[in-house]
C-alpha atoms as a PDB file:
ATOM      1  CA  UNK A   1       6.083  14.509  -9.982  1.00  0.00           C
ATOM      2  CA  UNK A   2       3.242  16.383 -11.802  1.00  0.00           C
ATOM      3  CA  UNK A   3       0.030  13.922 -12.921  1.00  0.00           C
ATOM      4  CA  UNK A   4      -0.882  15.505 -15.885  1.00  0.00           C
ATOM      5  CA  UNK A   5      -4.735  14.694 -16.515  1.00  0.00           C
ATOM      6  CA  UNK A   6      -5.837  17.094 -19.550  1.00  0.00           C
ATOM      7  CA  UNK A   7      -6.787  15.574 -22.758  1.00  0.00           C
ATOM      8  CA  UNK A   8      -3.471  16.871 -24.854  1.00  0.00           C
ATOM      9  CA  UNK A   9      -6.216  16.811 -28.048  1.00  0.00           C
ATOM     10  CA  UNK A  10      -7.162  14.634 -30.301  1.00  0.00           C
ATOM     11  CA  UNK A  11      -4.117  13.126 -33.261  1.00  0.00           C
ATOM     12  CA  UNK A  12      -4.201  10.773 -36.009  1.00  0.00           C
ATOM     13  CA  UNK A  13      -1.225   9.047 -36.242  1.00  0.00           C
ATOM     14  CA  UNK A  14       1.568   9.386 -33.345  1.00  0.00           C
ATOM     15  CA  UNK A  15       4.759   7.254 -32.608  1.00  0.00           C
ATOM     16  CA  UNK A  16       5.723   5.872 -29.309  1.00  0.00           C
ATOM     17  CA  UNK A  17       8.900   5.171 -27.648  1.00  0.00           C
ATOM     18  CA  UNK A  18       9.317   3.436 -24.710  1.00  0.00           C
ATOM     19  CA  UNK A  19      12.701   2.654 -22.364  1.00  0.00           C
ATOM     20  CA  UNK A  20      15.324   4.571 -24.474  1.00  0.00           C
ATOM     21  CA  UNK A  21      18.246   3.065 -22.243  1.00  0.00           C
ATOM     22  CA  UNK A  22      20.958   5.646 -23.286  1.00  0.00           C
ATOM     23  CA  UNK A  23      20.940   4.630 -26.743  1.00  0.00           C
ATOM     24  CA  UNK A  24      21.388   7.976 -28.910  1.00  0.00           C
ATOM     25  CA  UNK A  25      21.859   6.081 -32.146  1.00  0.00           C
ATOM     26  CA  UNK A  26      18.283   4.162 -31.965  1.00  0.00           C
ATOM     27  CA  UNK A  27      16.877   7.385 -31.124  1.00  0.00           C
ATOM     28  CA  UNK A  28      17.981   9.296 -33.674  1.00  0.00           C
ATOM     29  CA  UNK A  29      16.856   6.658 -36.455  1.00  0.00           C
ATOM     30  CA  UNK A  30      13.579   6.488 -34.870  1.00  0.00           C
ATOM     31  CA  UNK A  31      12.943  10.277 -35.154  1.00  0.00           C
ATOM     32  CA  UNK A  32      14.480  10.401 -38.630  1.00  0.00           C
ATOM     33  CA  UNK A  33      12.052   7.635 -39.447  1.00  0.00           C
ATOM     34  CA  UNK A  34       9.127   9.369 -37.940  1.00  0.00           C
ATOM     35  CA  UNK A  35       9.827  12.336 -40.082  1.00  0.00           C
ATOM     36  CA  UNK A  36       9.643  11.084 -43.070  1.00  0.00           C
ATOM     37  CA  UNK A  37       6.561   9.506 -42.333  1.00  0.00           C
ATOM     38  CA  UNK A  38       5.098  12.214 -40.807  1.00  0.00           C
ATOM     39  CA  UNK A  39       3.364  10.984 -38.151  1.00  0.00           C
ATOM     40  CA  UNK A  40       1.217  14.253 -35.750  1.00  0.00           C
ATOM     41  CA  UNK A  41       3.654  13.872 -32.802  1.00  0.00           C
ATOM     42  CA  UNK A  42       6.084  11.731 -31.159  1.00  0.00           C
ATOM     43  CA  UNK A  43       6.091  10.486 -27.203  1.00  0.00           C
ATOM     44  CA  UNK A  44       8.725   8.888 -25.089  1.00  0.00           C
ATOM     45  CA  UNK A  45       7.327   6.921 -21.889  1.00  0.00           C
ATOM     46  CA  UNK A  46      10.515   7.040 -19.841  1.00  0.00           C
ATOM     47  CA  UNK A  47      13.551   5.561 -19.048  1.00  0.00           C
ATOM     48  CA  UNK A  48      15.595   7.616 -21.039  1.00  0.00           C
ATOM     49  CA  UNK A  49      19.175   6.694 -19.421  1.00  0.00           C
ATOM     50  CA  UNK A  50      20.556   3.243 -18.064  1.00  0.00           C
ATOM     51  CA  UNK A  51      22.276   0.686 -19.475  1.00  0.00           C
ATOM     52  CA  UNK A  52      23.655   2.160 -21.918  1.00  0.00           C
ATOM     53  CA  UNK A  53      26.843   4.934 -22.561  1.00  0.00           C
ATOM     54  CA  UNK A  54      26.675   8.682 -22.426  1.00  0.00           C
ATOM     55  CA  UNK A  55      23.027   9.145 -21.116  1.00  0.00           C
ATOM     56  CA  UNK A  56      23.132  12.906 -21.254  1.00  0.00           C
ATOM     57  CA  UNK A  57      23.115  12.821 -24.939  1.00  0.00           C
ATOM     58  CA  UNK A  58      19.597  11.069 -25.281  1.00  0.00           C
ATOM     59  CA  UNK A  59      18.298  13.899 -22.742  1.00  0.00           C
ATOM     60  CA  UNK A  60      19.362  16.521 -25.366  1.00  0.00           C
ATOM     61  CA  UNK A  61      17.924  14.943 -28.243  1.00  0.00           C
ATOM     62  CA  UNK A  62      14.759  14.789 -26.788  1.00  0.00           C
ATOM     63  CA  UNK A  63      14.676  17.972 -25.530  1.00  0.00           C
ATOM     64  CA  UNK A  64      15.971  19.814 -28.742  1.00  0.00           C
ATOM     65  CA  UNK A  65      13.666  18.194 -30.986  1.00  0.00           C
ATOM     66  CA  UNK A  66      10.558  18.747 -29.051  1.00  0.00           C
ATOM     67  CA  UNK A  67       9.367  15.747 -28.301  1.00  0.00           C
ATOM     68  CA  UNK A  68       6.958  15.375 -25.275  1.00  0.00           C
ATOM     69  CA  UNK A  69       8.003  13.263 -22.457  1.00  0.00           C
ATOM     70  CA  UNK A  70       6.580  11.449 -19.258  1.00  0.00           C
ATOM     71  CA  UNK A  71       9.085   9.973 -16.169  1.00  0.00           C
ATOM     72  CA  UNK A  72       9.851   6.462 -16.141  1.00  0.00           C
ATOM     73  CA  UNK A  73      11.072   5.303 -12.488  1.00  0.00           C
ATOM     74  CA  UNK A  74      14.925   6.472 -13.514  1.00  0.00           C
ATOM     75  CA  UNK A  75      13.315   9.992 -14.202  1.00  0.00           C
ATOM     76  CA  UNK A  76      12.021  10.002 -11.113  1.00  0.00           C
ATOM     77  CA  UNK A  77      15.081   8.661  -9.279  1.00  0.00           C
ATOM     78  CA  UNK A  78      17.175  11.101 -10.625  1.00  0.00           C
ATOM     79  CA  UNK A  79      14.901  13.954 -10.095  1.00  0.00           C
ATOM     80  CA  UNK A  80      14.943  13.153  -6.461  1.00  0.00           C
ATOM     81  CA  UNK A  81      18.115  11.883  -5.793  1.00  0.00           C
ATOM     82  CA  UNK A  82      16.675   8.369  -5.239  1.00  0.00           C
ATOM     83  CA  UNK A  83      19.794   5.903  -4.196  1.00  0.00           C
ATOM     84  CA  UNK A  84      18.456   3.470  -6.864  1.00  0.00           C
ATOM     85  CA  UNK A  85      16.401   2.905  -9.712  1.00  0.00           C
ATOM     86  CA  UNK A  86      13.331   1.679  -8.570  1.00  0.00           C
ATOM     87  CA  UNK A  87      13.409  -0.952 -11.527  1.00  0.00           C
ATOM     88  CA  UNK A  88      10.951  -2.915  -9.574  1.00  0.00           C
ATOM     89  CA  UNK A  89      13.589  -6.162  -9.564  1.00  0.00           C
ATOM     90  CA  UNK A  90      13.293  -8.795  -6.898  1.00  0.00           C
ATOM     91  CA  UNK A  91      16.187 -10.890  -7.856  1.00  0.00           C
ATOM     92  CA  UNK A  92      19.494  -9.977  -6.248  1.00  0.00           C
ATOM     93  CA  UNK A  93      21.404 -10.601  -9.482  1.00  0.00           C
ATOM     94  CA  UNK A  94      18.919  -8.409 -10.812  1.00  0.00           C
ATOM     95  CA  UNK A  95      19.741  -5.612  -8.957  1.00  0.00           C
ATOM     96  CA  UNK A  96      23.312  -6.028  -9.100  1.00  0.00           C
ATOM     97  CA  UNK A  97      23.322  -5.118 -12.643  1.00  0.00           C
ATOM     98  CA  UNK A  98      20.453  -2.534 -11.981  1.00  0.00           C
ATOM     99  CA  UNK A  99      23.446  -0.806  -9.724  1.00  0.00           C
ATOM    100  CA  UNK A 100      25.828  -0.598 -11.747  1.00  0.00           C
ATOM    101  CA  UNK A 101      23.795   1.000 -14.404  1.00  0.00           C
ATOM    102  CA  UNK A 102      21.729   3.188 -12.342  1.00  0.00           C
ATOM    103  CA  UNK A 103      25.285   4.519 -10.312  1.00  0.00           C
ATOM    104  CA  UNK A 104      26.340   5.460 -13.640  1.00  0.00           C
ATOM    105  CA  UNK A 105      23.783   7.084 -15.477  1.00  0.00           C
ATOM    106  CA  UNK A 106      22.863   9.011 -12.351  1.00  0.00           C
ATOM    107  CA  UNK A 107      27.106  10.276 -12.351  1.00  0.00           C
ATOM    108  CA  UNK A 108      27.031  11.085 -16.066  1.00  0.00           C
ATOM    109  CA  UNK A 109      23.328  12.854 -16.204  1.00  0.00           C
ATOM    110  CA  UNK A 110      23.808  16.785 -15.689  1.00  0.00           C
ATOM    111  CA  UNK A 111      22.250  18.482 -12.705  1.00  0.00           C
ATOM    112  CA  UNK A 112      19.929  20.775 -15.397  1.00  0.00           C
ATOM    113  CA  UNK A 113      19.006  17.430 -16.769  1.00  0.00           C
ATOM    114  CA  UNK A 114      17.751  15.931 -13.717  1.00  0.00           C
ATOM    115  CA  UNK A 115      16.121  19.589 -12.551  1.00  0.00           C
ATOM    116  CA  UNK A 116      14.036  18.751 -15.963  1.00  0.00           C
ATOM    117  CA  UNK A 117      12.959  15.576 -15.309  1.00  0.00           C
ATOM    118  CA  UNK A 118      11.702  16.633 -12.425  1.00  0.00           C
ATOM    119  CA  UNK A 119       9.403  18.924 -14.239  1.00  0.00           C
ATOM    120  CA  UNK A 120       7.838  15.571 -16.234  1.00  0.00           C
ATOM    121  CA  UNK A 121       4.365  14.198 -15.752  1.00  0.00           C
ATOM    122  CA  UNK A 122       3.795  10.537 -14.547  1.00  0.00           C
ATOM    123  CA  UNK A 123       0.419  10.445 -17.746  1.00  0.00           C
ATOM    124  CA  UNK A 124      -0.447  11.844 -20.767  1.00  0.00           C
ATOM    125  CA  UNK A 125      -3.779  12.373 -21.777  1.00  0.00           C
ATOM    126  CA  UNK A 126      -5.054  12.217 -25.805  1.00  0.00           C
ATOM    127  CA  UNK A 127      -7.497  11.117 -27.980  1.00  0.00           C
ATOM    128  CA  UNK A 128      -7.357   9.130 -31.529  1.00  0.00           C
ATOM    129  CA  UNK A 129     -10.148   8.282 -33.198  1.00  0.00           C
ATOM    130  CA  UNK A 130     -12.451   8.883 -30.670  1.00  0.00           C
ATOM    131  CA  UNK A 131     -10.749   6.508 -27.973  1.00  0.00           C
ATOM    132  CA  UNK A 132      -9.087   7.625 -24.438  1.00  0.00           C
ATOM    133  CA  UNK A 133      -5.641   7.067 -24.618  1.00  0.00           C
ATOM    134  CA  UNK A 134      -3.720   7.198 -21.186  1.00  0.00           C
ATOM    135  CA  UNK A 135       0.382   7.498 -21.766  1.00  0.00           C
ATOM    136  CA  UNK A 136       2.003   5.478 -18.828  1.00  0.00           C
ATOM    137  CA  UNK A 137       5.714   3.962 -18.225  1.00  0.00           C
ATOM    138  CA  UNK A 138       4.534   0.933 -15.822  1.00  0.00           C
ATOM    139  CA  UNK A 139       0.811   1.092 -15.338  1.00  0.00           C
ATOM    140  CA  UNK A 140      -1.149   4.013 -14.147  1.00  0.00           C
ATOM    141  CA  UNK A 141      -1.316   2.745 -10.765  1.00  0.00           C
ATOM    142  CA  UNK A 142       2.538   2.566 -10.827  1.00  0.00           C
ATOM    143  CA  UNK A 143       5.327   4.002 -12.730  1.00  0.00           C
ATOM    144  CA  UNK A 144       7.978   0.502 -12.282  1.00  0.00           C
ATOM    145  CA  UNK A 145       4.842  -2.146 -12.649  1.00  0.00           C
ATOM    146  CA  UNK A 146       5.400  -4.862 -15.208  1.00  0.00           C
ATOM    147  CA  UNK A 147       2.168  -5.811 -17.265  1.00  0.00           C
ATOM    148  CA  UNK A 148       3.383  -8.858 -19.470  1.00  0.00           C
ATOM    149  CA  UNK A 149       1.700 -10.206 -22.072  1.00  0.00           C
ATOM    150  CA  UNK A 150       1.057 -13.629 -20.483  1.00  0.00           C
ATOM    151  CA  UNK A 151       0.233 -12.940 -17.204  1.00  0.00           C
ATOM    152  CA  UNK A 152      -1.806  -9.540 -17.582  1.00  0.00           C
ATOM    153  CA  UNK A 153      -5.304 -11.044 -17.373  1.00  0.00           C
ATOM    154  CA  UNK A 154      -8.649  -9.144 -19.294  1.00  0.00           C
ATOM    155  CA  UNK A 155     -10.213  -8.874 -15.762  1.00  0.00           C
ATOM    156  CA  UNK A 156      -7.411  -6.714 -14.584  1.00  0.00           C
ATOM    157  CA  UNK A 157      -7.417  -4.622 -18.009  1.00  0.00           C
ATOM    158  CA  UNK A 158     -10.924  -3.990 -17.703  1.00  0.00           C
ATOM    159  CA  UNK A 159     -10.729  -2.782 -14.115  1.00  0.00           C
ATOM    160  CA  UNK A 160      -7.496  -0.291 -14.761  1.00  0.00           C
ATOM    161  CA  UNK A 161      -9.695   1.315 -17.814  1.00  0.00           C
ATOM    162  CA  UNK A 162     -12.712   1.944 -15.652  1.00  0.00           C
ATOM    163  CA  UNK A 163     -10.595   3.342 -12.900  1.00  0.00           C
ATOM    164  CA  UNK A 164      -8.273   5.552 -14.945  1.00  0.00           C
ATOM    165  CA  UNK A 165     -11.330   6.648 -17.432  1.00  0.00           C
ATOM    166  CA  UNK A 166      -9.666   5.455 -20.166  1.00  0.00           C
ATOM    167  CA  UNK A 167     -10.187   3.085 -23.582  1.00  0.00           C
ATOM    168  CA  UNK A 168      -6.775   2.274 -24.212  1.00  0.00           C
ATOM    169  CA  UNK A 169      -3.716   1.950 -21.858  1.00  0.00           C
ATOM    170  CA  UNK A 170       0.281   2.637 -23.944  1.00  0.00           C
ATOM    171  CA  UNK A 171       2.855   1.394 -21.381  1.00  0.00           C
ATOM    172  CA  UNK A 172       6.469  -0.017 -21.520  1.00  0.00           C
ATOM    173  CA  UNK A 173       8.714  -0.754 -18.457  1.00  0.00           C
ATOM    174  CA  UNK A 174       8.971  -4.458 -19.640  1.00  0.00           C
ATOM    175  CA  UNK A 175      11.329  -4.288 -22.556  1.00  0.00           C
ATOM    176  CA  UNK A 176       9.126  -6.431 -24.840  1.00  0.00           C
ATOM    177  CA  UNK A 177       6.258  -5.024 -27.259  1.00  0.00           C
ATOM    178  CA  UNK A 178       3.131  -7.017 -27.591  1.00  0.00           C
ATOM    179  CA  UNK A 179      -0.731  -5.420 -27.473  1.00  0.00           C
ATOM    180  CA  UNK A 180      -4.356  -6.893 -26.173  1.00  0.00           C
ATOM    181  CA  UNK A 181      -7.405  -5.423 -27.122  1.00  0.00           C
ATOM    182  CA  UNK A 182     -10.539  -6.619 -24.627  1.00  0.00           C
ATOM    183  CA  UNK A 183     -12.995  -5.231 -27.110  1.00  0.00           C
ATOM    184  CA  UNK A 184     -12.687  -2.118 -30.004  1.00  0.00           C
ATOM    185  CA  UNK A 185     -10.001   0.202 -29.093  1.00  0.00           C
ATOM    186  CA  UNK A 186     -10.112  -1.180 -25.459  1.00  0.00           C
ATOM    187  CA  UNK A 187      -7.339  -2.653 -24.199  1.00  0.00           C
ATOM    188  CA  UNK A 188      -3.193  -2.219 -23.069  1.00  0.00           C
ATOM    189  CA  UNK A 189      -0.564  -1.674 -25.775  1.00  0.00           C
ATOM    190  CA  UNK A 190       3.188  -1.773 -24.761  1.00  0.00           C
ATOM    191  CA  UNK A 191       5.503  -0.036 -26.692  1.00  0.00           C
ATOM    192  CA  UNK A 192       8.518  -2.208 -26.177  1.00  0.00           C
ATOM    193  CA  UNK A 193      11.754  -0.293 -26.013  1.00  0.00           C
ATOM    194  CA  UNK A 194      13.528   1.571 -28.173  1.00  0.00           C
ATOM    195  CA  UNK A 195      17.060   1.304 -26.057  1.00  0.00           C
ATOM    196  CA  UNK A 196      17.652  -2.775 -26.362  1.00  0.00           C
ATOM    197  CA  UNK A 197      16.438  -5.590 -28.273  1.00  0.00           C
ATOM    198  CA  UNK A 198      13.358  -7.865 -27.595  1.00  0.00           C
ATOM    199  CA  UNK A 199      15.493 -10.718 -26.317  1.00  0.00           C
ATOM    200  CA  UNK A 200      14.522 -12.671 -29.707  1.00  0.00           C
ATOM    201  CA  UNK A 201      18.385 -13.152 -31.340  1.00  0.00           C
ATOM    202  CA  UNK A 202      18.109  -9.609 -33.309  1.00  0.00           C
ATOM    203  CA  UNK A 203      20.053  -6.725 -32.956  1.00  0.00           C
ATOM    204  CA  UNK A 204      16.875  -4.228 -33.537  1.00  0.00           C
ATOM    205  CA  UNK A 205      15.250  -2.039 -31.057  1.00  0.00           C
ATOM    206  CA  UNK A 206      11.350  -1.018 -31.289  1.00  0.00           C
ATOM    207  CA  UNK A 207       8.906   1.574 -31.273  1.00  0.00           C
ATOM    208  CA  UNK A 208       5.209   1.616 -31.684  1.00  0.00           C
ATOM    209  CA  UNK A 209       2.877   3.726 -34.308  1.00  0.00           C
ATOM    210  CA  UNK A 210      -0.659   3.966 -33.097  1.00  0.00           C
ATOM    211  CA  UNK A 211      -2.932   5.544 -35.826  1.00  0.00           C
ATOM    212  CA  UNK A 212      -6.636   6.538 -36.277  1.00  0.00           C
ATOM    213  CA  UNK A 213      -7.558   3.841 -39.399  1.00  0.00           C
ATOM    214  CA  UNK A 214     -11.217   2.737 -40.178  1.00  0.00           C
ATOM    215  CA  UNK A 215     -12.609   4.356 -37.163  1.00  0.00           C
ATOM    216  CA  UNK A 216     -11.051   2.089 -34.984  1.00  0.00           C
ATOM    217  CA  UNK A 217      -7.056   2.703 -33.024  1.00  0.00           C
ATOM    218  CA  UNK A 218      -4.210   0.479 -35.306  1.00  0.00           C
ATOM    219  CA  UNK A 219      -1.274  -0.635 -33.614  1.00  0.00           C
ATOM    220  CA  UNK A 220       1.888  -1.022 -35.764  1.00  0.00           C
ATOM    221  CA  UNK A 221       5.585  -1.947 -34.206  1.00  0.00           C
ATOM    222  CA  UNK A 222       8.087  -0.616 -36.261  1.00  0.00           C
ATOM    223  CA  UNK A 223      11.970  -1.995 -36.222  1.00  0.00           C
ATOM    224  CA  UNK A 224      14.868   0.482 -35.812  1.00  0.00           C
ATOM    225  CA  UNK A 225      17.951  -1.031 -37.251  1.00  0.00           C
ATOM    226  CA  UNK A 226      21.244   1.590 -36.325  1.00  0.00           C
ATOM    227  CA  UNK A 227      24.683   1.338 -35.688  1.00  0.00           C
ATOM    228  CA  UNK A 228      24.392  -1.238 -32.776  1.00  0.00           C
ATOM    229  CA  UNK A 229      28.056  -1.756 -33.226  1.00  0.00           C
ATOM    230  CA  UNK A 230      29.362   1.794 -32.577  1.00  0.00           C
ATOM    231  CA  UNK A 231      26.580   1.673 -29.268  1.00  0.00           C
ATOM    232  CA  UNK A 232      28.637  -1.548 -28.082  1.00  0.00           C
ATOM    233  CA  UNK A 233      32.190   0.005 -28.847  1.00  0.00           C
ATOM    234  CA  UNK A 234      31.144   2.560 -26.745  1.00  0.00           C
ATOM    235  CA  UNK A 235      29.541   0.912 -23.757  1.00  0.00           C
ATOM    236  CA  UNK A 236      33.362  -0.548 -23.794  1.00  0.00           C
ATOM    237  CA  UNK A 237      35.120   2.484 -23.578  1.00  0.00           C
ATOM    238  CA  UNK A 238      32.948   3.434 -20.472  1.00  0.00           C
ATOM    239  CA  UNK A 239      33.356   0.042 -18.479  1.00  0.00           C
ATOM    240  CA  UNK A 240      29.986  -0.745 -18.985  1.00  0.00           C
ATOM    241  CA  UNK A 241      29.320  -4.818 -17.647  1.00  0.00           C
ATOM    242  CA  UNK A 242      30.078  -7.377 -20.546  1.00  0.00           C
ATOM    243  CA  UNK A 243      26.422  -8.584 -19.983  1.00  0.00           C
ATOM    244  CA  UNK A 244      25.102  -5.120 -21.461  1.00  0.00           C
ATOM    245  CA  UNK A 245      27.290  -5.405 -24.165  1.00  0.00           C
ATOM    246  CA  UNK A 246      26.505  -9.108 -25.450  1.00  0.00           C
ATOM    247  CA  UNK A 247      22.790  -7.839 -25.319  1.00  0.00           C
ATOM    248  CA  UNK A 248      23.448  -4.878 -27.925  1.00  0.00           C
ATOM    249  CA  UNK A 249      25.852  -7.402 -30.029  1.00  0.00           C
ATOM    250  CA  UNK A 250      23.678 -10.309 -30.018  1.00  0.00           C
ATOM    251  CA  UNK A 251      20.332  -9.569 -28.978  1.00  0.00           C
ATOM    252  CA  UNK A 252      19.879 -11.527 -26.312  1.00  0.00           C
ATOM    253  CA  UNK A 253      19.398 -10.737 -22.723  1.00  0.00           C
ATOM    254  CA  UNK A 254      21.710 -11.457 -20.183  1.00  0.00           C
ATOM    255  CA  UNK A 255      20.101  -9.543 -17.357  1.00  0.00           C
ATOM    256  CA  UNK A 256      17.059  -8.366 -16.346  1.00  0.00           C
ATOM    257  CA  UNK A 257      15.744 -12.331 -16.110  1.00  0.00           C
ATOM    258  CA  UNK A 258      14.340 -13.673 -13.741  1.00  0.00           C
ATOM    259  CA  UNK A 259      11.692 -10.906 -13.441  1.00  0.00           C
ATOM    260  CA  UNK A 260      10.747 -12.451 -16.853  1.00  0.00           C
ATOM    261  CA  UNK A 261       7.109 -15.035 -16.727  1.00  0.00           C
ATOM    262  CA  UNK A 262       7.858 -18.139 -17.719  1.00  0.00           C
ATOM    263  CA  UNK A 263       6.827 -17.989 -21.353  1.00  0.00           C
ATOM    264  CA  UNK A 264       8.530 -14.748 -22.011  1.00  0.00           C
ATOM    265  CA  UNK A 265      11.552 -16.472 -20.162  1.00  0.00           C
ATOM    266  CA  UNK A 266      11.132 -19.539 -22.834  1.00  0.00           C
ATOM    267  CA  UNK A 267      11.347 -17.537 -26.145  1.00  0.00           C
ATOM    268  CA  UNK A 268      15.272 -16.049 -25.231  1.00  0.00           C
ATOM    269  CA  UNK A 269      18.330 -18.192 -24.709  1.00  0.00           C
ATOM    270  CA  UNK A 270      19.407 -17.413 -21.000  1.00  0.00           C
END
């Protein structure tokens, strides 16, 4: 895995994607959506397969329209022929379902597909108005670390931004957006993900616009509504677990829990 350091240069406006999660049809509304508003450049922060069908065909999209890319932990699993995901779970449950999804995505992903992700950097480096931005799937002391919005204290943000020489940290891994700023343009934004709801009773996925606007770095989180019910008819066809189906259908969670803090836990229904 390459750790790509150098400043990519400095944007104004850019949108973010985080855990894509084999959903095509999100994907392709969210570029559509960035190109009409003609943002500088779009990112995705990892996690490009899992849990959902057909995870090949989110590879190709990315890769045909250009759009840079850093390895979330299934990148990096796949690349190396990991025998999981390195989801970072603790809960057996947990990692039941994180088998079942993982097994999959790492049958249906091509072997030139996994040869690329191989070739994708753990950071990205760039600037926007005048702030450090470091591009991370985790954190950027690990690629499958949660940083929640409840338990991620400003002691521990501070710390990460002096070690990593950065003003502003853009993460996902967790699933849920949400952003803390310690001071101007300081602080840890995380993009959410574009491949599953936020576990809030919507059928909407999420990515993130960060923009240059009064000097300062804006955050915006943008809703992707798509065809969620073509996604779940075809999670069906391939045998995908009922769980990851109700999720797309009704946008609630019905794995991935108990890794959840207690708050986050409190705002979903399971």
């Amino acid at each position: 895995m390459q750790d790509l350091t150098v400043d990519l240069g400095t944007f104004r406006r850019i949108a973010l994607f985080g855990g894509i999660y084999s959903n095509y049809l999100s994907l392709l509304r969210a570029i559509e959506i960035n190109r009409s508003q003609r943002v500088d450049a779009m990112f995705a922060l990892g996690d490009f397969g899992a849990f959902g069908p057909h995870p090949d065909r989110t590879v190709e999209i990315l890769r045909a329209s250009g759009v840079p890319a850093i390895q979330g932990n299934y990148e990096e699993s796949l690349a190396t022929a990991a025998e999981d995901c390195h989801c970072g779970y603790t809960d057996p449950r947990d990692n039941a379902f994180a088998k079942i999804s993982y097994d999959y995505t790492r049958e249906k992903t091509a072997k030139e597909h996994k040869a690329w992700m191989g070739t994708l950097p753990s950071h990205l480096r760039l600037t926007i108005a005048g702030k450090r931005l470091l591009l991370c799937h985790g954190s950027p002391r690990k690629i499958n670390e949660f940083l929640w919005q409840t338990t991620t204290p400003v002691a521990f943000i501070e710390k990460t931004l002096r070690e990593y020489a950065a003003d502003l940290i853009v993460c996902t891994h967790t699933g849920l957006q949400w952003q803390r700023f310690t001071g101007p343009g300081r602080g840890v934004v995380n993009v959410g993900a574009l491949g599953r709801p936020a576990n809030d009773g919507k059928t909407n996925v999420w990515f993130a616009i960060l923009e240059e606007r009064a000097g300062d770095v804006a955050v915006e989180f943008v809703p992707v509504d798509y065809d969620h019910a073509r996604l779940a008819r075809e999670m069906r066809s391939e045998g995908l677990p009922r769980e990851f189906v109700e999720t797309i259908e009704a946008g609630w969670w019905t794995t991935c829990l108990e890794i959840l803090p207690a708050k986050e836990r409190a705002r979903g229904r399971f």
